[in-house]
Protein backbone atom coordinates (compact mmCIF):
# COMPACT_ATOMS: atom_id res chain seq x y z
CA UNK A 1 0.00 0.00 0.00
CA UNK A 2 1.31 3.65 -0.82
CA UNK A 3 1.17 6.09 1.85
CA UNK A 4 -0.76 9.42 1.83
CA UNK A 5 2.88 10.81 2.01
CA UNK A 6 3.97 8.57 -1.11
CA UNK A 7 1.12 9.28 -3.14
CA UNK A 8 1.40 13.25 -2.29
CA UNK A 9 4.93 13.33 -3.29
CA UNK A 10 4.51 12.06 -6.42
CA UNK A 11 1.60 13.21 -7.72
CA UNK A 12 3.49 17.14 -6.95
CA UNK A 13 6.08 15.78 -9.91
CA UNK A 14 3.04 16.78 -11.85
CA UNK A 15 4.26 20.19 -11.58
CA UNK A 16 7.20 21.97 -12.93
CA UNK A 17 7.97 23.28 -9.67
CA UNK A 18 8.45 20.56 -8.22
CA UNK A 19 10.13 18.44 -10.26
CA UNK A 20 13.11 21.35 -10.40
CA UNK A 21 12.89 21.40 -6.82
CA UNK A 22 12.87 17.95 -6.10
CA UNK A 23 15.47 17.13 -9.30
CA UNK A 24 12.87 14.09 -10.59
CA UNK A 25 9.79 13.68 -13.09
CA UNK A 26 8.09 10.85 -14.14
CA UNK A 27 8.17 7.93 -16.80
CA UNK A 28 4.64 5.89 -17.64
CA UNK A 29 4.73 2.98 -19.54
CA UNK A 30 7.15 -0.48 -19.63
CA UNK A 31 8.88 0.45 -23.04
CA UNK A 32 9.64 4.07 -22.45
CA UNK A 33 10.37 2.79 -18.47
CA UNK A 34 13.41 0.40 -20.15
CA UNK A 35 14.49 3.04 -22.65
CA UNK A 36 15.65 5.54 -19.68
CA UNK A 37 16.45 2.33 -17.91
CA UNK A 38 19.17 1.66 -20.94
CA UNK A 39 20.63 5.37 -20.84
CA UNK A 40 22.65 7.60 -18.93
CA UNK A 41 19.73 8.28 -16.84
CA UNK A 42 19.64 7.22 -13.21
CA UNK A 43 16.37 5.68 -12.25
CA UNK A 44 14.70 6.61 -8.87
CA UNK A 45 11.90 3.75 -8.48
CA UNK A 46 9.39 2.15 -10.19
CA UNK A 47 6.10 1.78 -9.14
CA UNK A 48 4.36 -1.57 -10.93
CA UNK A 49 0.94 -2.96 -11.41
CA UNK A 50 1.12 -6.69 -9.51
CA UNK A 51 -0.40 -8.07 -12.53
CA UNK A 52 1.85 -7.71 -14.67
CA UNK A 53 5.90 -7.61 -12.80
CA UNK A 54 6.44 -10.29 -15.33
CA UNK A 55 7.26 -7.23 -17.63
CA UNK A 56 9.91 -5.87 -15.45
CA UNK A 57 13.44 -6.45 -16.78
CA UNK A 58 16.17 -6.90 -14.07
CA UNK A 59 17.36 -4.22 -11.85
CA UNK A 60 20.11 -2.79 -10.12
CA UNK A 61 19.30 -3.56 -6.35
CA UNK A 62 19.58 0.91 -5.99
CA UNK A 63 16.38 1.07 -7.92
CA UNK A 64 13.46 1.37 -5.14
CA UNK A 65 10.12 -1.05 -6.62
CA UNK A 66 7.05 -0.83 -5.25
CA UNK A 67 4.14 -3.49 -6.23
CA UNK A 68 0.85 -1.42 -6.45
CA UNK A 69 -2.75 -1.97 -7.39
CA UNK A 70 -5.01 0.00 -9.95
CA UNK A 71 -6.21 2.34 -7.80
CA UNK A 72 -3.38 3.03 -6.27
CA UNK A 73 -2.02 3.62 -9.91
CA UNK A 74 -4.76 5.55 -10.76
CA UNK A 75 -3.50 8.13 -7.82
CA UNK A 76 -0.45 8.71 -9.08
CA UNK A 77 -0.45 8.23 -12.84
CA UNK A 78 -0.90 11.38 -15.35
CA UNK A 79 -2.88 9.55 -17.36
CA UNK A 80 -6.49 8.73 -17.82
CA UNK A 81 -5.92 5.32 -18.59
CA UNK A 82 -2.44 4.24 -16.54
CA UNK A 83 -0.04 1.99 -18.63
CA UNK A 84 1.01 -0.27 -15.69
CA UNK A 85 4.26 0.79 -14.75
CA UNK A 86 5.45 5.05 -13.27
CA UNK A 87 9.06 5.52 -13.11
CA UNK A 88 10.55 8.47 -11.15
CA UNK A 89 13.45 9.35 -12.89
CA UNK A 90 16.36 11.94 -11.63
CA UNK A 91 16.67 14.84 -13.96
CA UNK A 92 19.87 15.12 -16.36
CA UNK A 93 22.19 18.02 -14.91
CA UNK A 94 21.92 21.04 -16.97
CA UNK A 95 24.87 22.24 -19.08
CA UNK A 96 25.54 24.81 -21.56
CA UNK A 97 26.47 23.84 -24.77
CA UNK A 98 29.21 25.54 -26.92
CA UNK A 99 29.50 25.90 -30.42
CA UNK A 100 32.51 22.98 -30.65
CA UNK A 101 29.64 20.20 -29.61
CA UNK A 102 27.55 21.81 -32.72
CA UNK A 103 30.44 21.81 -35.22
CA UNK A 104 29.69 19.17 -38.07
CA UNK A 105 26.27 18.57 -37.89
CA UNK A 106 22.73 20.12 -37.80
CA UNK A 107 21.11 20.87 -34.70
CA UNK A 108 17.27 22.03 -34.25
CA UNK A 109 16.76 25.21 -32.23
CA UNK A 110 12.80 25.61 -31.48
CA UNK A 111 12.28 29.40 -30.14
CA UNK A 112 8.96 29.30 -27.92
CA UNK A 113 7.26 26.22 -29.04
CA UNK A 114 4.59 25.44 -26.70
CA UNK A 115 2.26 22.43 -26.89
CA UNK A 116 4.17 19.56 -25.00
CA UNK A 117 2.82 17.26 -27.56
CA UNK A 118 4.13 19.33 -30.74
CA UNK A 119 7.81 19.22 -28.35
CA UNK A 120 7.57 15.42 -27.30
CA UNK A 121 6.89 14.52 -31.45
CA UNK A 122 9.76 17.21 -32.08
CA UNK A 123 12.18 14.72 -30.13
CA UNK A 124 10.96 11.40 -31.26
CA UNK A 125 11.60 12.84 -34.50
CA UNK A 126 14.64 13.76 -34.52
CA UNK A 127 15.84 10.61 -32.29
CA UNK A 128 14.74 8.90 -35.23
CA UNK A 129 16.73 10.69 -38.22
CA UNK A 130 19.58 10.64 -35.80
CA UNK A 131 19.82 14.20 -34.10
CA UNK A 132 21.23 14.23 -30.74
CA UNK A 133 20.86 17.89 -29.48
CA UNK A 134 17.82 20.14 -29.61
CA UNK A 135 18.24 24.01 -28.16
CA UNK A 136 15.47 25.85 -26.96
CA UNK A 137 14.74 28.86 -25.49
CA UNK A 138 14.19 29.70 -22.18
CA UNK A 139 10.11 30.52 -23.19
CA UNK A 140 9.69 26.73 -24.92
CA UNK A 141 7.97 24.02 -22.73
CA UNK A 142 9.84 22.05 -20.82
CA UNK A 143 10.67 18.71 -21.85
CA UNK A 144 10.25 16.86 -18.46
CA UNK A 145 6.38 17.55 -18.32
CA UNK A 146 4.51 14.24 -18.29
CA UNK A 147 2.64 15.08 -21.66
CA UNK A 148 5.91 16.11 -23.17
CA UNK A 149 7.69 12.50 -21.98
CA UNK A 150 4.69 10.63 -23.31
CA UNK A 151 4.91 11.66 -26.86
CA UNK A 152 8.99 11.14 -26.97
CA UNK A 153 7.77 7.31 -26.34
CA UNK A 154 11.19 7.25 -24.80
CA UNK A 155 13.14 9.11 -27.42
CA UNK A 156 14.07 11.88 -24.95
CA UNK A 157 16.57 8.81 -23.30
CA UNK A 158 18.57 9.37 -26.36
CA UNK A 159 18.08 13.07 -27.51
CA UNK A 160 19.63 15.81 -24.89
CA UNK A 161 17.90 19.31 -24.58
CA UNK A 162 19.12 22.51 -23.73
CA UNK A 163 17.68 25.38 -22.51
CA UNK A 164 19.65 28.73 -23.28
CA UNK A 165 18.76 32.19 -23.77
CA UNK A 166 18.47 32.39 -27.60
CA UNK A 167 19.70 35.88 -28.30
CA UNK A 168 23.00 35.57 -26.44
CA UNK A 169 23.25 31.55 -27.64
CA UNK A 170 23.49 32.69 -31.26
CA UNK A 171 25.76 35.61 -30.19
CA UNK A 172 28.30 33.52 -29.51
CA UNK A 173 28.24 30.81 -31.86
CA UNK A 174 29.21 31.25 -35.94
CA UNK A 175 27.28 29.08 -37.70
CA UNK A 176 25.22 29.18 -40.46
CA UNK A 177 21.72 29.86 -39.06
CA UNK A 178 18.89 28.49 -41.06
CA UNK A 179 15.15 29.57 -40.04
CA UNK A 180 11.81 28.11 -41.35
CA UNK A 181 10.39 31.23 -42.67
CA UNK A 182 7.51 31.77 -45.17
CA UNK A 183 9.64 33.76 -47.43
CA UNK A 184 12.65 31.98 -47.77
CA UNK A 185 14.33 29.84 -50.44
CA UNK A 186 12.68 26.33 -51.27
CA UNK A 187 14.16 23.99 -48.70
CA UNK A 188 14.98 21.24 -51.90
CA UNK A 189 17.09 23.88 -53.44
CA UNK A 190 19.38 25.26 -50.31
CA UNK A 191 22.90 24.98 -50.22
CA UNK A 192 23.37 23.62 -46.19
CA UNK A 193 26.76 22.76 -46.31
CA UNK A 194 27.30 20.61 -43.79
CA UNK A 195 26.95 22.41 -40.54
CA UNK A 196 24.03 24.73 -39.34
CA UNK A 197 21.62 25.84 -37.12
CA UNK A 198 17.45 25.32 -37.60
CA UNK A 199 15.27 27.53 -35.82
CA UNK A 200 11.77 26.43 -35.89
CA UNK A 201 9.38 29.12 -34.02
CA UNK A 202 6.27 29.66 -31.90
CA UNK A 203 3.18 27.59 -33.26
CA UNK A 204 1.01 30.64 -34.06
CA UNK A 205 3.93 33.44 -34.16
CA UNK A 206 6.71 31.86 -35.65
CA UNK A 207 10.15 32.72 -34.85
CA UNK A 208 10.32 35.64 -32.71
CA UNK A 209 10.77 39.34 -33.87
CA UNK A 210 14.40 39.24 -32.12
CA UNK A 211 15.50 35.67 -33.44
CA UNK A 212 14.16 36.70 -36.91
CA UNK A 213 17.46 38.89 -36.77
CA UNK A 214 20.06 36.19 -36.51
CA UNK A 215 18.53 34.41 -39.21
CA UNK A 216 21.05 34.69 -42.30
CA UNK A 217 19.85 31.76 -44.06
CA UNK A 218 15.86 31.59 -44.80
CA UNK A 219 14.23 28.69 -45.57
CA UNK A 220 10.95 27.88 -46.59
CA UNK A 221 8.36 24.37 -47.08
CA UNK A 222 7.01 25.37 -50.39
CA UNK A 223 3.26 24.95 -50.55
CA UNK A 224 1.22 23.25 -53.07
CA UNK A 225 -2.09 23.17 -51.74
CA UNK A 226 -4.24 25.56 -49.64
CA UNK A 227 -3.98 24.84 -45.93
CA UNK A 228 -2.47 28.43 -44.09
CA UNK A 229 0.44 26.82 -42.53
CA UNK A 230 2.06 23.69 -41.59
CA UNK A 231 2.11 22.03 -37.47
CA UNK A 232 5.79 22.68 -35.99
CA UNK A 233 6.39 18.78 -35.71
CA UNK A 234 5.39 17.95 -39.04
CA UNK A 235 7.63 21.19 -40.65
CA UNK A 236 10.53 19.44 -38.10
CA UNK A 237 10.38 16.43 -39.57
CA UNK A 238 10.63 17.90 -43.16
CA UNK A 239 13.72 19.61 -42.41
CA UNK A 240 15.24 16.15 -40.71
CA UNK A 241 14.43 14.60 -43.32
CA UNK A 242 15.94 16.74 -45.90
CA UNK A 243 19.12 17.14 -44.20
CA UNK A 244 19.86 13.62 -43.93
CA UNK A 245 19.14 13.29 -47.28
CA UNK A 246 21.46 16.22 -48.30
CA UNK A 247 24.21 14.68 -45.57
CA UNK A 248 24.27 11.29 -46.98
């Protein structure tokens, strides 16, 4: 049985404030559960439905279980329909990243994206077409909310994020910046090169007024039908795409 005490603590990893505060946030479901469990992330506990611990692969004896029952579950889950298995997980330590870990490669930079969901595709995305590194600034969601961690279906184990102030992040780095803008050149006609920066704005705004500035390479989705714009995630994985294809 989970205590009052138990159950309080972790349903306040719910909330951003206290998951900073605490240094934890949560983890439903077996397969995203073993994908942190096969990273550089170190596991808290693991709190487990009793009917189904046959699911549980082996663990280090520092990982605290706990067997618990559906309503019990239920208590503590974020979701309306819990998965079985809640892992509190300790958050990664925050860094800042300099331009020599960027060199070589393409890295997304999302300036004020919002919707956890559009953030959590964002990642699973890019763990797919092999990007390890997405920036963001300070004003995008965070990547440890629950909804966020859902919809990486345990990509964010693999794909680090960092958080930086954008304006004084581009200041010191020197290269090429690309941004999704309406009126730039056809993305399947840029030069890239083989290094760069992709800023991907706000889901209704765009990339900000400020952020427009350090923009020296425009880039644009052409459109062939009618709809007014395209969803963040989906524009994302058109530009992953197209730069491994350009890459390899």
């Amino acid at each position: 049985m989970l205590s009052k005490s138990q159950i309080s603590f972790i349903k306040s990893l719910h909330q951003k404030k206290y998951r900073k505060e605490h240094g934890l946030f949560l983890v439903e479901g077996i397969k995203s559960i073993k994908e942190f469990f096969q990273s550089n992330y170190s596991i808290h506990s693991i709190f487990y439905n009793n009917e189904q611990s046959n699911l549980l692969p082996k663990l280090p004896a520092n990982i605290n279980l706990f067997e618990v029952n559906n309503v019990e579950l239920g208590k503590i889950s974020t979701l309306q329909t819990p998965q079985g298995f809640l892992a509190v997980v300790h958050l990664p330590k925050t860094e800042k990243i300099n331009e020599s870990a960027l060199k070589n490669q393409f890295t997304l930079v999302l300036d004020g994206v919002q919707d956890p969901g559009n953030l959590g595709t964002i990642i699973r995305t890019a763990d797919w077409f092999g990007f390890k590194k997405i920036i963001c600034s300070e004003d995008t969601v965070e990547a440890f909310n629950p909804k966020t961690v859902q919809a990486t279906m345990g990509s964010l184990a693999r794909v680090s994020i960092h958080y930086e102030n954008l304006r004084s992040f581009f200041d010191r780095n020197s290269l090429p910046v690309f941004g999704a803008l309406l009126d730039g050149a056809s993305i399947y006609e840029t030069n890239w090169g083989n290094e760069g920066l992709i800023i991907l704005g706000n889901e209704g705004k765009g990339i900000s007024e400020e952020i427009i500035k350090k923009v020296n390479k425009p880039v644009t989705i052409p459109r062939f039908g009618e709809a007014e714009s395209l969803n963040v995630a989906v524009s994302a994985a058109i530009f992953c795409a197209e730069l491994v294809r350009v890459k390899n």
